[in-house]
PDB file of N, CA and C in Angstrom:
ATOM      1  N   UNK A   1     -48.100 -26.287  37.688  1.00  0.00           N
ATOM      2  CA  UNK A   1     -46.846 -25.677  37.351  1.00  0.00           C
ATOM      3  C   UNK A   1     -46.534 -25.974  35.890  1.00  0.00           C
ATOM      4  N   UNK A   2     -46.269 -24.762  34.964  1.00  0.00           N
ATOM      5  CA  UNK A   2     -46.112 -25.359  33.740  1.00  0.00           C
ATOM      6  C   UNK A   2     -44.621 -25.202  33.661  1.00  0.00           C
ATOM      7  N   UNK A   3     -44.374 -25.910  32.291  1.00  0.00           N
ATOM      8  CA  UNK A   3     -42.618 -25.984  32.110  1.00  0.00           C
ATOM      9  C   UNK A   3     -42.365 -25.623  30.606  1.00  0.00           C
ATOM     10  N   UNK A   4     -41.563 -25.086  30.865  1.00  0.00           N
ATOM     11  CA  UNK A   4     -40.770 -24.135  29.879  1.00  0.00           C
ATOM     12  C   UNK A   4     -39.988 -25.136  29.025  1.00  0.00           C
ATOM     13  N   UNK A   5     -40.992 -24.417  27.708  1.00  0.00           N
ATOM     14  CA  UNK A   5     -39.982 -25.121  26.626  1.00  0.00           C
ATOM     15  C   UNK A   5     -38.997 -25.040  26.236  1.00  0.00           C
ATOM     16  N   UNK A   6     -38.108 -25.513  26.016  1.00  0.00           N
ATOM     17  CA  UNK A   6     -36.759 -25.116  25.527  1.00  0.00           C
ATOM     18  C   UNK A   6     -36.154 -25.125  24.095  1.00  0.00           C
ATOM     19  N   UNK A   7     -35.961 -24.578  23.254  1.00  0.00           N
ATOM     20  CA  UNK A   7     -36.164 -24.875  21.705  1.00  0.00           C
ATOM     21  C   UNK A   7     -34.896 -25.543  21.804  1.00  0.00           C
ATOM     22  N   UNK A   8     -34.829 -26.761  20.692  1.00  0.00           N
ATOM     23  CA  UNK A   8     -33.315 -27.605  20.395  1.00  0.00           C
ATOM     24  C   UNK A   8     -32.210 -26.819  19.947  1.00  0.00           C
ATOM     25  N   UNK A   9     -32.500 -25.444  19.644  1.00  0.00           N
ATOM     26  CA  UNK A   9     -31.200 -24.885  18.790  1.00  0.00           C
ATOM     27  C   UNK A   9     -30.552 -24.548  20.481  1.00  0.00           C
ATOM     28  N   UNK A  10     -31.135 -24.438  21.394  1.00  0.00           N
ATOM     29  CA  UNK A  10     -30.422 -23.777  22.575  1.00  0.00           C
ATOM     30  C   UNK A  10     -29.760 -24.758  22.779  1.00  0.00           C
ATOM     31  N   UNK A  11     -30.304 -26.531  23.165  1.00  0.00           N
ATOM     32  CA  UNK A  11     -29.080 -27.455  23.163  1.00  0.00           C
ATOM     33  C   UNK A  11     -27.726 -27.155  22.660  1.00  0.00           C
ATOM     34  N   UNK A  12     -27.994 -27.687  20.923  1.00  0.00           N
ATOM     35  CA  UNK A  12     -27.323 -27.481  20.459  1.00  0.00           C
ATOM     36  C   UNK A  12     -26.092 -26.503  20.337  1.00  0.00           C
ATOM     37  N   UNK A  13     -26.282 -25.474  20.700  1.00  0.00           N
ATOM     38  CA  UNK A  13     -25.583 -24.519  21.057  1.00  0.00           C
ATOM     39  C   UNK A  13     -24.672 -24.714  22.348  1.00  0.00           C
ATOM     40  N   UNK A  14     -25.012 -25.063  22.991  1.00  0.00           N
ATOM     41  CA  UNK A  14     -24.471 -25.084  24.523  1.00  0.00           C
ATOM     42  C   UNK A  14     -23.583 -26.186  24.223  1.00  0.00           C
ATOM     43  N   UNK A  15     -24.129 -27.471  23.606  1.00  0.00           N
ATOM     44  CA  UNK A  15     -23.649 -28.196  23.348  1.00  0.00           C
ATOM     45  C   UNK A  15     -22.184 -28.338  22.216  1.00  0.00           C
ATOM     46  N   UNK A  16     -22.431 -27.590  21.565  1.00  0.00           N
ATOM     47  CA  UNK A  16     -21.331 -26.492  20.832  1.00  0.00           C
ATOM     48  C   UNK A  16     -20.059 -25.743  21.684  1.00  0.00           C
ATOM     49  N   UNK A  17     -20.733 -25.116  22.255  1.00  0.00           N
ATOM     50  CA  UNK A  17     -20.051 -24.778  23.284  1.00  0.00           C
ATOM     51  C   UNK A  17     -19.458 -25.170  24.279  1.00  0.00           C
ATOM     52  N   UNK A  18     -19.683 -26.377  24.716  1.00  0.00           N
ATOM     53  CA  UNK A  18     -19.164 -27.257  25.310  1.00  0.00           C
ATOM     54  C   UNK A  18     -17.995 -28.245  25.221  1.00  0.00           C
ATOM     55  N   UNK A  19     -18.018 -28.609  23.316  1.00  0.00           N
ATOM     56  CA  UNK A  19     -17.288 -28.848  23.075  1.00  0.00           C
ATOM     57  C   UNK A  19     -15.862 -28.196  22.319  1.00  0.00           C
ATOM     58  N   UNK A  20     -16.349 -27.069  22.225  1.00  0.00           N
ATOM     59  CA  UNK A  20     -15.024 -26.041  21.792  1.00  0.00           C
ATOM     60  C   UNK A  20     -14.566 -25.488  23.534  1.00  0.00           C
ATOM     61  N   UNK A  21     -15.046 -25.905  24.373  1.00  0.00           N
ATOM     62  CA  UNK A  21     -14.578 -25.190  25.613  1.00  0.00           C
ATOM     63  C   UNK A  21     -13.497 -27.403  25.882  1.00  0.00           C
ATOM     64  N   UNK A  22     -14.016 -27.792  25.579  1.00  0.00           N
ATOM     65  CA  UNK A  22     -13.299 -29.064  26.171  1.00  0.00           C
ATOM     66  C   UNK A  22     -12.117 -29.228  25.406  1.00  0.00           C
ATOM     67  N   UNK A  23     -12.292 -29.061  23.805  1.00  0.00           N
ATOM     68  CA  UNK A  23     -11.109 -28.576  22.946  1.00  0.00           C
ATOM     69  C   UNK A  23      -9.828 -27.698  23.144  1.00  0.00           C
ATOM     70  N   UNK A  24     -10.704 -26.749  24.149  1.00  0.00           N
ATOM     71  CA  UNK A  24      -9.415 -25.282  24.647  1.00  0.00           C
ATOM     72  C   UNK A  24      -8.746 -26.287  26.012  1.00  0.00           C
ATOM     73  N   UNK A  25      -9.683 -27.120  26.315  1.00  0.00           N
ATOM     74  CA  UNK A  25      -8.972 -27.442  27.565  1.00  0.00           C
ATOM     75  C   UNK A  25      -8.201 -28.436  26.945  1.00  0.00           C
ATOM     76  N   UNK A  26      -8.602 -29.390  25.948  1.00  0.00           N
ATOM     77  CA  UNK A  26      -7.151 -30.234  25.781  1.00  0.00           C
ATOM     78  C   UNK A  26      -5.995 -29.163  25.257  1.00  0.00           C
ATOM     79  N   UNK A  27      -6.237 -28.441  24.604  1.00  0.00           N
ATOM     80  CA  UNK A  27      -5.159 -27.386  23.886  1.00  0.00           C
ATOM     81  C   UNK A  27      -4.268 -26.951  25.300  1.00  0.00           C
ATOM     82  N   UNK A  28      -5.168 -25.952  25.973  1.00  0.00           N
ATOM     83  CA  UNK A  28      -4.444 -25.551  27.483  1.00  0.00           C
ATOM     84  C   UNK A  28      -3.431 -26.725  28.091  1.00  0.00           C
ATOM     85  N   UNK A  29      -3.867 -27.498  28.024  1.00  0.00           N
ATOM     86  CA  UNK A  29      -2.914 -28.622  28.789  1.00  0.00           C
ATOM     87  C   UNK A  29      -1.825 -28.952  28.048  1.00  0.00           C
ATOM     88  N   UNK A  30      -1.719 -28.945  26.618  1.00  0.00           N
ATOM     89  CA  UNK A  30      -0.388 -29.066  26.212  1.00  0.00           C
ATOM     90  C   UNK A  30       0.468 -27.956  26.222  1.00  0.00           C
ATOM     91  N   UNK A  31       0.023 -26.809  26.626  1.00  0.00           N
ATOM     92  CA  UNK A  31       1.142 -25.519  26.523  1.00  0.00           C
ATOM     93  C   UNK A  31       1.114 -25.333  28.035  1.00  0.00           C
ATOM     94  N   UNK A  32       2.218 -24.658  27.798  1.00  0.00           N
ATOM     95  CA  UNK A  32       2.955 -24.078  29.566  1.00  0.00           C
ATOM     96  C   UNK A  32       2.874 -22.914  29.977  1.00  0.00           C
ATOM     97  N   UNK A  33       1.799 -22.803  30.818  1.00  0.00           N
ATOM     98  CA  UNK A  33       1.366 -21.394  31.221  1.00  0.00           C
ATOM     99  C   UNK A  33       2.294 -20.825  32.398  1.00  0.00           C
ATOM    100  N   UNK A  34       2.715 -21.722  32.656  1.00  0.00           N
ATOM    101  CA  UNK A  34       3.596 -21.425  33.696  1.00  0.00           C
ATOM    102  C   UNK A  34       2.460 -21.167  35.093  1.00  0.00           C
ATOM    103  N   UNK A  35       2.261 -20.476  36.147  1.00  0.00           N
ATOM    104  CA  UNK A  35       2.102 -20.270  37.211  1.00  0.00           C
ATOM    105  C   UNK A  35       0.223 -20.205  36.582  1.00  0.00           C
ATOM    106  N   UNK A  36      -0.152 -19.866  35.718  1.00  0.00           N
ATOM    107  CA  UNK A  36      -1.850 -19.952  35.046  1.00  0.00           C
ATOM    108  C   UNK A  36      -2.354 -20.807  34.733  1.00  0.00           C
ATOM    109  N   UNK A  37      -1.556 -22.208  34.548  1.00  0.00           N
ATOM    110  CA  UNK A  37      -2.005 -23.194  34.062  1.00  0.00           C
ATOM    111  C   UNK A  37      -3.313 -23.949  34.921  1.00  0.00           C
ATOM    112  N   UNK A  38      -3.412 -23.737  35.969  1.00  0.00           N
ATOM    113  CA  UNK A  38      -4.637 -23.800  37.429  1.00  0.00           C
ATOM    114  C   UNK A  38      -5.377 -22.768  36.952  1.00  0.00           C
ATOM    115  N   UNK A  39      -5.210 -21.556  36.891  1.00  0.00           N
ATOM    116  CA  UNK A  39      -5.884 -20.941  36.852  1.00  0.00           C
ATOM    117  C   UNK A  39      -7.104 -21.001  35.265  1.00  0.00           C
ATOM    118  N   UNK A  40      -6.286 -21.322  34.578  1.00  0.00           N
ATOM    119  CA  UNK A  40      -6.888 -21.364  33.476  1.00  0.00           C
ATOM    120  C   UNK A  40      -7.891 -22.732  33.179  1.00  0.00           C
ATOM    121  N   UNK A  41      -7.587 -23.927  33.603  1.00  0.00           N
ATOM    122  CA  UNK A  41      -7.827 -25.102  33.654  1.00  0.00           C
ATOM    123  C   UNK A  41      -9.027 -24.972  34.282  1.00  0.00           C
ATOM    124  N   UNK A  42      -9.067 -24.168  35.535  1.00  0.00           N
ATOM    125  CA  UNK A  42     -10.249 -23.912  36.681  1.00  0.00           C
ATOM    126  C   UNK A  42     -11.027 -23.241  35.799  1.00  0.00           C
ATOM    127  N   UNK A  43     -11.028 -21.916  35.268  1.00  0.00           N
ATOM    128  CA  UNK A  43     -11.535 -20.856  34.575  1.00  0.00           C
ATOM    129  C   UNK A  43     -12.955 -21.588  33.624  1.00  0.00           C
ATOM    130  N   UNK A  44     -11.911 -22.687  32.644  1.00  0.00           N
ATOM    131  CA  UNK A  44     -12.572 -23.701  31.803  1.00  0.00           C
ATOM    132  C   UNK A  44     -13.550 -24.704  32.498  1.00  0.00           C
ATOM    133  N   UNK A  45     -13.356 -25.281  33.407  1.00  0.00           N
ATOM    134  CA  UNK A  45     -13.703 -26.173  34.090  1.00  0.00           C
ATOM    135  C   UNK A  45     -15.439 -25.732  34.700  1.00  0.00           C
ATOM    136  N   UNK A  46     -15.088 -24.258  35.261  1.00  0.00           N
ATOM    137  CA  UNK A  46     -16.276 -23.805  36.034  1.00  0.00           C
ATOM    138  C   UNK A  46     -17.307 -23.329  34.953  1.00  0.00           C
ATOM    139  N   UNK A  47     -17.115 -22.786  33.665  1.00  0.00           N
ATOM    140  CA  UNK A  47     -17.616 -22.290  32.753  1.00  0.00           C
ATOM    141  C   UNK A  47     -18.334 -23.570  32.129  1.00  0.00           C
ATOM    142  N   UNK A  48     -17.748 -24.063  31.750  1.00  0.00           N
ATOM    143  CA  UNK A  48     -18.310 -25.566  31.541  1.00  0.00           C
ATOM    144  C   UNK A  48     -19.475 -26.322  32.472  1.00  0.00           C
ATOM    145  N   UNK A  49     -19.327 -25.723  33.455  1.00  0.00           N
ATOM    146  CA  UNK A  49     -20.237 -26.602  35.043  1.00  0.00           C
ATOM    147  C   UNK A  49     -21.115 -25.730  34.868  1.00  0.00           C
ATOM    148  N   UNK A  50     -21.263 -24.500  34.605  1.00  0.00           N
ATOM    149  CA  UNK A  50     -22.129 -23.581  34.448  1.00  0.00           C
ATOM    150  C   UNK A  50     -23.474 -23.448  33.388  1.00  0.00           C
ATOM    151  N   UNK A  51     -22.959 -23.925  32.487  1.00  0.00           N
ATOM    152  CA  UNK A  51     -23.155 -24.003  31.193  1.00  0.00           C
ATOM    153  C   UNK A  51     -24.340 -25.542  31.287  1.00  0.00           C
ATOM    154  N   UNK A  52     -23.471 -26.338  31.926  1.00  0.00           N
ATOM    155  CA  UNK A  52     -24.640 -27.504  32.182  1.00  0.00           C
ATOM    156  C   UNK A  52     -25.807 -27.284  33.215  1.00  0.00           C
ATOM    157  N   UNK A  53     -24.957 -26.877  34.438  1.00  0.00           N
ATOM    158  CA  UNK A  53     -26.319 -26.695  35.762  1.00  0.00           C
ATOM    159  C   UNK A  53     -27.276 -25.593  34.670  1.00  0.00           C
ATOM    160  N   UNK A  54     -26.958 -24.337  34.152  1.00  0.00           N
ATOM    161  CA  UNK A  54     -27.861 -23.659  33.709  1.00  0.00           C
ATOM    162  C   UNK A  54     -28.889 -23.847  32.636  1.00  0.00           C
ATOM    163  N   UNK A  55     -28.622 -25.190  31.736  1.00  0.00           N
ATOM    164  CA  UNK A  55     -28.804 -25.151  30.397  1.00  0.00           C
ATOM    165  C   UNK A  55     -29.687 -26.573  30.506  1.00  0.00           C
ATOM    166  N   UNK A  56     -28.601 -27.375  30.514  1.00  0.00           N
ATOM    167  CA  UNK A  56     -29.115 -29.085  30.721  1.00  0.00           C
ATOM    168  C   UNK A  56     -30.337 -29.219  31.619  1.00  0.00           C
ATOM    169  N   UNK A  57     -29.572 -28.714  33.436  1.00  0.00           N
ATOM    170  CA  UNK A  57     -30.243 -28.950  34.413  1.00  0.00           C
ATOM    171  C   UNK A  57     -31.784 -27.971  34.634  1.00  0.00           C
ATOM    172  N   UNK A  58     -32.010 -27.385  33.523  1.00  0.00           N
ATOM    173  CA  UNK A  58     -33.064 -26.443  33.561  1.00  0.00           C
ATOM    174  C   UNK A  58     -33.350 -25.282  34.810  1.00  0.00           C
ATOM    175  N   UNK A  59     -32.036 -25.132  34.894  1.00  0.00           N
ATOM    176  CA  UNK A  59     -31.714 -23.432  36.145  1.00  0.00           C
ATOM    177  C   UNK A  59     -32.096 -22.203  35.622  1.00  0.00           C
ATOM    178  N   UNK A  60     -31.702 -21.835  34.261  1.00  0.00           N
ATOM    179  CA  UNK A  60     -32.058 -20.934  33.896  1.00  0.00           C
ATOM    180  C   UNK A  60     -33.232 -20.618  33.877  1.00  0.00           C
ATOM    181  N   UNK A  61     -34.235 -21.152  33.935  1.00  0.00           N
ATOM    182  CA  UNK A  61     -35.852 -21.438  33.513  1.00  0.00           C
ATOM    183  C   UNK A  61     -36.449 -21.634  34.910  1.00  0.00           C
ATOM    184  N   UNK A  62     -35.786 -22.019  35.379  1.00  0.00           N
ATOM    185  CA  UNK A  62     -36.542 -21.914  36.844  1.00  0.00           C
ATOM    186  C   UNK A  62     -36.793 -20.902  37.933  1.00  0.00           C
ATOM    187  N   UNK A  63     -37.656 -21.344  38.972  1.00  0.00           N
ATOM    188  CA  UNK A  63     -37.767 -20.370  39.821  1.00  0.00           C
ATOM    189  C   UNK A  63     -37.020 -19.834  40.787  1.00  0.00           C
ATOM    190  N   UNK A  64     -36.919 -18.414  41.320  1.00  0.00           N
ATOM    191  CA  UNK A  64     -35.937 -18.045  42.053  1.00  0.00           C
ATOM    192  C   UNK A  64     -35.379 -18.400  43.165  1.00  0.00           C
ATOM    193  N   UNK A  65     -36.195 -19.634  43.883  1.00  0.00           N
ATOM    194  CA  UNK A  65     -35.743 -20.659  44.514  1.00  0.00           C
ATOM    195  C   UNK A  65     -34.849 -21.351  44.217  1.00  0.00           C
ATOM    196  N   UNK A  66     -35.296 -22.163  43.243  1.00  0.00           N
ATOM    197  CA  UNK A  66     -34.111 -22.982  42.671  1.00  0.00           C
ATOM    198  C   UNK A  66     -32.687 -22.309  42.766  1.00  0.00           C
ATOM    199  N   UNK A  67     -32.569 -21.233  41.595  1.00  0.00           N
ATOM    200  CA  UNK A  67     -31.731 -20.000  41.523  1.00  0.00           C
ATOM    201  C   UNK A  67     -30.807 -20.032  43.099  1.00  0.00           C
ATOM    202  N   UNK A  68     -31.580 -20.039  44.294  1.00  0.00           N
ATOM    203  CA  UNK A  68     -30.871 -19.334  44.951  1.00  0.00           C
ATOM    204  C   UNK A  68     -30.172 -20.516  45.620  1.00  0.00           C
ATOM    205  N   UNK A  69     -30.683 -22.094  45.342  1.00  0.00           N
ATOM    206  CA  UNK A  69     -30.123 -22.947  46.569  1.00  0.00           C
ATOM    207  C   UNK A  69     -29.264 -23.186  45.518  1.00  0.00           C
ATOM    208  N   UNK A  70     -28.737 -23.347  44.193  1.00  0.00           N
ATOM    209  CA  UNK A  70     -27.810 -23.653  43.271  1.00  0.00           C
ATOM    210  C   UNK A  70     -26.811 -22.563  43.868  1.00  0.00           C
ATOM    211  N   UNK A  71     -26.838 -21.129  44.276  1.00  0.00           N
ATOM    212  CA  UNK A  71     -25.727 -20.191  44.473  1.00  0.00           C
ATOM    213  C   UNK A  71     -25.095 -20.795  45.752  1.00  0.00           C
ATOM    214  N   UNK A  72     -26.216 -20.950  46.570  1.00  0.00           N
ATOM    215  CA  UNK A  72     -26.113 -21.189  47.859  1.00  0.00           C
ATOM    216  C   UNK A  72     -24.774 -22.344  47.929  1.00  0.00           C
ATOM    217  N   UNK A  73     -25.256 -23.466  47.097  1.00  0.00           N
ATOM    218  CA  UNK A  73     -24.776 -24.506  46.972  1.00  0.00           C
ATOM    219  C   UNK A  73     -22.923 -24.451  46.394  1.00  0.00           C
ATOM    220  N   UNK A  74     -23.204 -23.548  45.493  1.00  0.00           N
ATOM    221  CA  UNK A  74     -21.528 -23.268  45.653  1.00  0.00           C
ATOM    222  C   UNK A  74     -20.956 -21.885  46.189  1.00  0.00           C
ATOM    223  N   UNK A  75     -21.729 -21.397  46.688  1.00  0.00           N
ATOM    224  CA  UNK A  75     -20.979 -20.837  48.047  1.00  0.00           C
ATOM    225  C   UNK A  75     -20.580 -21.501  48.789  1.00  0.00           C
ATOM    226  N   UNK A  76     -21.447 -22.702  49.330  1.00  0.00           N
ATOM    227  CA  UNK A  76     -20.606 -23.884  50.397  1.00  0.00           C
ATOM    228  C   UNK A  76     -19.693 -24.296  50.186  1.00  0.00           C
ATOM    229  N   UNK A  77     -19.296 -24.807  48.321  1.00  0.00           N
ATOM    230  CA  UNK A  77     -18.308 -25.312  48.069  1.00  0.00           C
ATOM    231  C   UNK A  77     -17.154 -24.512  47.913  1.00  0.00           C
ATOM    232  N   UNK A  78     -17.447 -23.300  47.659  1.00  0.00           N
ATOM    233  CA  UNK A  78     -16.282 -21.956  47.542  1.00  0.00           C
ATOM    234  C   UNK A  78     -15.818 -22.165  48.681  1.00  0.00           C
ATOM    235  N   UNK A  79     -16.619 -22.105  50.548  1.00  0.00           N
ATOM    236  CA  UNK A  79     -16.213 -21.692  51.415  1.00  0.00           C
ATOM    237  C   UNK A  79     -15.241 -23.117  51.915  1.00  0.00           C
ATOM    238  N   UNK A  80     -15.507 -24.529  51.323  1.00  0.00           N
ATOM    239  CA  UNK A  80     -15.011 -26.039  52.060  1.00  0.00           C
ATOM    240  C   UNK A  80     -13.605 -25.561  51.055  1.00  0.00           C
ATOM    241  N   UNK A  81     -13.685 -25.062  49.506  1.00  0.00           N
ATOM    242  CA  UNK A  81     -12.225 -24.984  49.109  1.00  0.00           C
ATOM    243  C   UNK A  81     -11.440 -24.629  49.784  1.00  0.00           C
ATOM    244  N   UNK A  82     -11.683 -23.207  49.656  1.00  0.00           N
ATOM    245  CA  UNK A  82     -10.773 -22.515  50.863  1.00  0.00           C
ATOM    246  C   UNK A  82     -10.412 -22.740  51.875  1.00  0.00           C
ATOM    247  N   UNK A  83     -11.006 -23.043  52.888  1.00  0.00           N
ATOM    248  CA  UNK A  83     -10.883 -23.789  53.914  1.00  0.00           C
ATOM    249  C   UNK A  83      -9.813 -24.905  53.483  1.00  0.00           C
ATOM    250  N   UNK A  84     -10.124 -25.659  53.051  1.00  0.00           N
ATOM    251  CA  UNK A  84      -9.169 -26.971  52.587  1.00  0.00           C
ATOM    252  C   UNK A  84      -7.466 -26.325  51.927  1.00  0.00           C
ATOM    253  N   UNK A  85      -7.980 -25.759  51.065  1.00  0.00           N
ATOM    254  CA  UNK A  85      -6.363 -25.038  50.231  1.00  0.00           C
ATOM    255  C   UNK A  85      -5.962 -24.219  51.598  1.00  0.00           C
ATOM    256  N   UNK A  86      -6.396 -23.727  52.144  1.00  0.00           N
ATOM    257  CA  UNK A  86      -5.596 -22.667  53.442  1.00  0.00           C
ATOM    258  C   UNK A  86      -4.880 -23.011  54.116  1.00  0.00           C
ATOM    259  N   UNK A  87      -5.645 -24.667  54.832  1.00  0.00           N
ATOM    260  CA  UNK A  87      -4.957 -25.681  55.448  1.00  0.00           C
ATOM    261  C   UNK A  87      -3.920 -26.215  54.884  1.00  0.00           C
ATOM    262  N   UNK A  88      -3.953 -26.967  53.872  1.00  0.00           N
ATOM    263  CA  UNK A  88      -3.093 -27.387  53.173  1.00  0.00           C
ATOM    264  C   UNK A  88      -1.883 -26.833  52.613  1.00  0.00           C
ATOM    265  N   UNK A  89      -2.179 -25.474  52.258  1.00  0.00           N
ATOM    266  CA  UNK A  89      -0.464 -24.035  52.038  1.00  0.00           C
ATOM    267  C   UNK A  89      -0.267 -23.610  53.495  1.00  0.00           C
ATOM    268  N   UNK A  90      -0.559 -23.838  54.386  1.00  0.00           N
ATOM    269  CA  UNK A  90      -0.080 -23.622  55.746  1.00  0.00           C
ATOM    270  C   UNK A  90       0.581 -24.770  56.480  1.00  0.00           C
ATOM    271  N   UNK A  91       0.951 -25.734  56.101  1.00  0.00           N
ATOM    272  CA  UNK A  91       1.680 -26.700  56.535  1.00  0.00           C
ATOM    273  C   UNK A  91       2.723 -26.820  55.669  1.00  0.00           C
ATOM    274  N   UNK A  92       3.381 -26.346  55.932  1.00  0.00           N
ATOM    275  CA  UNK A  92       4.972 -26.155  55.567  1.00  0.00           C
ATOM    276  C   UNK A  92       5.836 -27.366  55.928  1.00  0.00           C
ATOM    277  N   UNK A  93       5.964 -27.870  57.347  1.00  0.00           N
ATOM    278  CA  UNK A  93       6.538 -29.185  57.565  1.00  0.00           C
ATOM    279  C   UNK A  93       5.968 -30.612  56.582  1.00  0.00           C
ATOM    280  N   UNK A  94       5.071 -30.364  55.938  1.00  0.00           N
ATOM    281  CA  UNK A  94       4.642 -31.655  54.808  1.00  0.00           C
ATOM    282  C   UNK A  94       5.912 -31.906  54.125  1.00  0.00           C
ATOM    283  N   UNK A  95       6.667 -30.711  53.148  1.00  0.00           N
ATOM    284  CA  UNK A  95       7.309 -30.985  52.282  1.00  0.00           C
ATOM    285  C   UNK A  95       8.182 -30.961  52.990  1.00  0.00           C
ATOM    286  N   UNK A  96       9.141 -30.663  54.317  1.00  0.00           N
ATOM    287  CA  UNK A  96      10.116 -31.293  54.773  1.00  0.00           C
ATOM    288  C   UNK A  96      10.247 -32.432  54.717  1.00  0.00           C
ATOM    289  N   UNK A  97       8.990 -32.968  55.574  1.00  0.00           N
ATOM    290  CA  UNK A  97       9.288 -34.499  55.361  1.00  0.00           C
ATOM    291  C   UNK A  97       9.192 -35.223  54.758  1.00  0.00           C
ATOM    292  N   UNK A  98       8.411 -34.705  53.708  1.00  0.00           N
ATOM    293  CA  UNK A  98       8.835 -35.410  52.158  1.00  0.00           C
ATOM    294  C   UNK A  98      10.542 -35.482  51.260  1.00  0.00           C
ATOM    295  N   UNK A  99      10.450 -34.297  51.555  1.00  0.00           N
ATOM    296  CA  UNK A  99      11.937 -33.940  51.423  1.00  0.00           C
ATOM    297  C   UNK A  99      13.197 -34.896  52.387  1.00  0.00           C
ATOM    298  N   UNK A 100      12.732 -35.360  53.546  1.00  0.00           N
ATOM    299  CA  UNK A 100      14.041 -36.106  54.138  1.00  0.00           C
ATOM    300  C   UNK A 100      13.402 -37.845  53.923  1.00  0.00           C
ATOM    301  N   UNK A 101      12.138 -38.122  53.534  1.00  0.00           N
ATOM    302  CA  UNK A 101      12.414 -39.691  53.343  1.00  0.00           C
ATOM    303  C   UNK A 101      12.914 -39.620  51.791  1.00  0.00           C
ATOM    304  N   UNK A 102      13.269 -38.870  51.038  1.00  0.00           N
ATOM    305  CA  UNK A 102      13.857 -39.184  49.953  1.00  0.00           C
ATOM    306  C   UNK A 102      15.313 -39.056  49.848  1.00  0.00           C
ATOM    307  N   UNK A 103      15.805 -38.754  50.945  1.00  0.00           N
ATOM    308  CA  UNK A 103      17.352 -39.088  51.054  1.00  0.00           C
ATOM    309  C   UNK A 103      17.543 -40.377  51.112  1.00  0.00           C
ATOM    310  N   UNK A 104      18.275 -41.006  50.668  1.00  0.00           N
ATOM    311  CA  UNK A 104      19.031 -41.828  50.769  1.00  0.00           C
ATOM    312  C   UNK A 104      19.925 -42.309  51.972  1.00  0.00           C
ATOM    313  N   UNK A 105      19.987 -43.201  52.928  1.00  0.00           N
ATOM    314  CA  UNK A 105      20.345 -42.740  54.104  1.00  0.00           C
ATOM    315  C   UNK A 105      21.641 -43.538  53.647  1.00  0.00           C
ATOM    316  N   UNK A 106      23.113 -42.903  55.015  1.00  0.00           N
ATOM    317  CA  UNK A 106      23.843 -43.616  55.132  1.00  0.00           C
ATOM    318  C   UNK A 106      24.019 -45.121  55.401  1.00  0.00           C
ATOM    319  N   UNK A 107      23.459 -45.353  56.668  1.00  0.00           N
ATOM    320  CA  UNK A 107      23.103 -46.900  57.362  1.00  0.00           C
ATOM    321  C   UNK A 107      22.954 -48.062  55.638  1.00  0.00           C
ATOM    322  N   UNK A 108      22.051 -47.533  54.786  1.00  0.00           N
ATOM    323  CA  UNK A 108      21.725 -48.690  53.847  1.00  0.00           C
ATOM    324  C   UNK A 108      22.981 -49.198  52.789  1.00  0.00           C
ATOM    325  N   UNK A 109      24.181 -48.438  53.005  1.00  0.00           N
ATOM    326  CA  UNK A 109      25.508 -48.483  51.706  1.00  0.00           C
ATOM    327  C   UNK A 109      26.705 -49.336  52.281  1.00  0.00           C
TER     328      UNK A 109
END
């Protein structure tokens, strides 16, 4: 099996890229996106993960095997998010009862 060279300017680059994408993310975090601020944070986050599994981890260059258990692999994790966030915005009684141990009760005054 031979292996694919990778010329240093491609590092470099990615590596470039990596750090003007970590730059946007400290930037993003000091402004108020209001209701995007997840969204955008995520956006950065996955682009970034991408950028390494494909580049660093030598995905791009590999065989279509590889290729497919890396998709595979976050399809699983796409499908455990969801799963998890679905659960979690469907329990509505959480923040009640968060909401009543922070009263202050009569009995303690």
């Amino acid at each position: 099996m031979s292996e694919h060279i990778v010329p240093r300017k491609v590092y470099f680059v990615v590596f470039g890229a990596l750090m003007v994408l970590t730059a946007l993310t400290v930037f993003a975090a000091n402004i108020d996106f209001g209701v995007l601020n997840d969204v955008i944070a995520m956006t950065i986050a996955v682009t970034k993960a991408v950028l390494v599994i494909l580049f660093f981890m030598h995905v791009r260059y590999g065989s279509r095997l590889i290729m497919l258990v890396v998709v595979a692999g976050f399809f699983w994790l796409a499908i455990l998010m969801v799963l998890t966030l679905s659960d979690y915005n469907s329990r509505k009684w959480v923040e009640q009862r968060v909401r009543q141990s922070t009263i202050p009760s009569e009995a303690g005054r």
